[in-house]
Protein backbone atom coordinates (compact mmCIF):
# COMPACT_ATOMS: atom_id res chain seq x y z
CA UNK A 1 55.55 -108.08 -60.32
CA UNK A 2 57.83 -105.25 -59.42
CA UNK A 3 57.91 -102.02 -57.61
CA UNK A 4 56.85 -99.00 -59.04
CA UNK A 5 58.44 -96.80 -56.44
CA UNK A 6 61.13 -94.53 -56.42
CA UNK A 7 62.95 -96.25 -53.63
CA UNK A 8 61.43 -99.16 -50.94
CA UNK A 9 62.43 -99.87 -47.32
CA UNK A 10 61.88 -102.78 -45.29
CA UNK A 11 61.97 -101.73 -41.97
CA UNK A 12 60.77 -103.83 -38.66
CA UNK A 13 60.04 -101.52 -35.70
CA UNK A 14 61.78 -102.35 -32.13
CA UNK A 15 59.19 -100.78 -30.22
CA UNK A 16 55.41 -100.27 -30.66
CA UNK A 17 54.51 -97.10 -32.72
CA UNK A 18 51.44 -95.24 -31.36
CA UNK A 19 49.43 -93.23 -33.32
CA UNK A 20 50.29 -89.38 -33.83
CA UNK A 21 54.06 -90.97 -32.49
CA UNK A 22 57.20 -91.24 -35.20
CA UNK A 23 60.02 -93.58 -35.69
CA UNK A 24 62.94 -93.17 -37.58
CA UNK A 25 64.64 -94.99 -40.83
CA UNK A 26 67.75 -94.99 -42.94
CA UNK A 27 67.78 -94.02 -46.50
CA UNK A 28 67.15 -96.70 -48.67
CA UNK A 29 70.46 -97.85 -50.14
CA UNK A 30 71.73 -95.16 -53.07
CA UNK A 31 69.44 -92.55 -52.13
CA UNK A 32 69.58 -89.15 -49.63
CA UNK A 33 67.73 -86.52 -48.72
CA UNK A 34 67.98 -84.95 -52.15
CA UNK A 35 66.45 -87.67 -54.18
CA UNK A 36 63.22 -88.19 -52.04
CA UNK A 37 62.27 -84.38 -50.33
CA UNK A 38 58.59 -83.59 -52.28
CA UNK A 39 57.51 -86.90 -53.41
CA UNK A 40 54.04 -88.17 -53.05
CA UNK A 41 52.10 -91.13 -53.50
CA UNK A 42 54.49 -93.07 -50.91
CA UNK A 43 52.61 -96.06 -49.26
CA UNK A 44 53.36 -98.15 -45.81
CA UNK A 45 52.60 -101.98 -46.21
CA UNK A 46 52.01 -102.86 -42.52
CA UNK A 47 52.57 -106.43 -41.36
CA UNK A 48 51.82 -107.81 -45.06
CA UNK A 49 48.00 -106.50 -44.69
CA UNK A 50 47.28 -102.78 -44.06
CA UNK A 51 47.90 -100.09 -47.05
CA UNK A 52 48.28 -96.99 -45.67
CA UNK A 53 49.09 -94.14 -48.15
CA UNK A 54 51.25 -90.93 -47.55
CA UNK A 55 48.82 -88.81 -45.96
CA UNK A 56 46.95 -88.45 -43.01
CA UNK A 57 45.48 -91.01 -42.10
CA UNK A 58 48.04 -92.85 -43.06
CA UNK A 59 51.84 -91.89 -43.02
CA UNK A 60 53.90 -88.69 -42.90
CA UNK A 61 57.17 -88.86 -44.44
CA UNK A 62 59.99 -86.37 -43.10
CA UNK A 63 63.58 -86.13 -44.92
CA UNK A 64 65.89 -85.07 -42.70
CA UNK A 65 69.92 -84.75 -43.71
CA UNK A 66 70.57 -88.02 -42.40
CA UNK A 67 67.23 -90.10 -41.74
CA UNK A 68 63.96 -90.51 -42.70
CA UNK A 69 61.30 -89.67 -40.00
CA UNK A 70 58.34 -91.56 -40.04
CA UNK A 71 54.75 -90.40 -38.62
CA UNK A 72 52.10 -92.70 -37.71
CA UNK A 73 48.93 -91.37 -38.39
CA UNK A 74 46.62 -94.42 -38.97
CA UNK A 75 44.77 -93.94 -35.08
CA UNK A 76 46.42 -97.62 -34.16
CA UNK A 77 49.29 -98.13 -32.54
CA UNK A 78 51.44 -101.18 -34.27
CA UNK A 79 53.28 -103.18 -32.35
CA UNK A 80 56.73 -104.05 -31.45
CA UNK A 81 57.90 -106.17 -34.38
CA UNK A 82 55.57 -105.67 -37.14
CA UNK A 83 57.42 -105.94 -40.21
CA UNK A 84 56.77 -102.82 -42.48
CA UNK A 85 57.50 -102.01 -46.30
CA UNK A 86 57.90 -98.53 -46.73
CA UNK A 87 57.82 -96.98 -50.50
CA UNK A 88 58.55 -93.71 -51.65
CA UNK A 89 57.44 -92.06 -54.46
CA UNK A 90 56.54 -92.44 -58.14
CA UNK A 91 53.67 -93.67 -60.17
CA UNK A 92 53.63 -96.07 -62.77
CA UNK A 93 53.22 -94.03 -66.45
CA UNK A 94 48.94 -95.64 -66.25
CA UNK A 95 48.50 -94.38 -62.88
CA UNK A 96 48.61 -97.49 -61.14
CA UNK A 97 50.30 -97.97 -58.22
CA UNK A 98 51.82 -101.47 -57.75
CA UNK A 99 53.25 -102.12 -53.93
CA UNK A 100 55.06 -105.42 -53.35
CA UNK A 101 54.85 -106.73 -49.59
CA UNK A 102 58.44 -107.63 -48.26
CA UNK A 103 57.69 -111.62 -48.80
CA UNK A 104 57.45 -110.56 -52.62
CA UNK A 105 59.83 -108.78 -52.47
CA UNK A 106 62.47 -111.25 -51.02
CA UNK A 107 61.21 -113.72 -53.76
CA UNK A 108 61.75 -110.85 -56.33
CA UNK A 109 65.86 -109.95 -55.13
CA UNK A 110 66.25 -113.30 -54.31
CA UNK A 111 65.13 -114.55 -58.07
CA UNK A 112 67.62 -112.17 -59.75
């Protein structure tokens, strides 16, 4: 299996992230502001069970110079220390779009 984004991040929050409230992520490793400003069809794998696309509801994406800002817009606050895998980006050439949670992910990097 593999990811069909343009760039992933695993991020795990510190505090709980209320809905219509934002947190705030690095660039994944290689990219900037540049490479990711405009793309759609991002997704937000929450906690290894939720799918929540780029949109509302769902997730708003914000590239700033030096961070990515992140807005919670499912109506659910998720709490401290839920694990989230954050993709930006892309479609596969069918249409498809093929997220990997983080534990797959691991297995993935970990099997190269």
């Amino acid at each position: 299996m593999s990811v069909s984004a343009l760039a992933t991040k695993i991020h795990k929050l510190a505090a709980a992230v209320a809905d219509a409230a934002t947190f705030t992520v690095p660039y994944p490793n290689g990219f900037a502001q540049a490479d990711l400003t405009g793309t759609t069809g991002g997704e937000v794998l929450v906690g290894e069970n939720d799918i929540w696309p780029q949109d509302d509801p769902g997730f708003g994406f914000v590239f700033g110079a030096g961070d990515i800002t992140v807005t919670n817009n499912t109506g659910a606050t998720i709490p401290v220390g839920t694990e989230l895998l954050i993709s930006f980006g892309d479609r596969t050439i069918n249409g498809s779009y093929n997220l990997t949670s983080p534990k797959q992910l691991q297995d993935k990097v970990a099997g190269l």
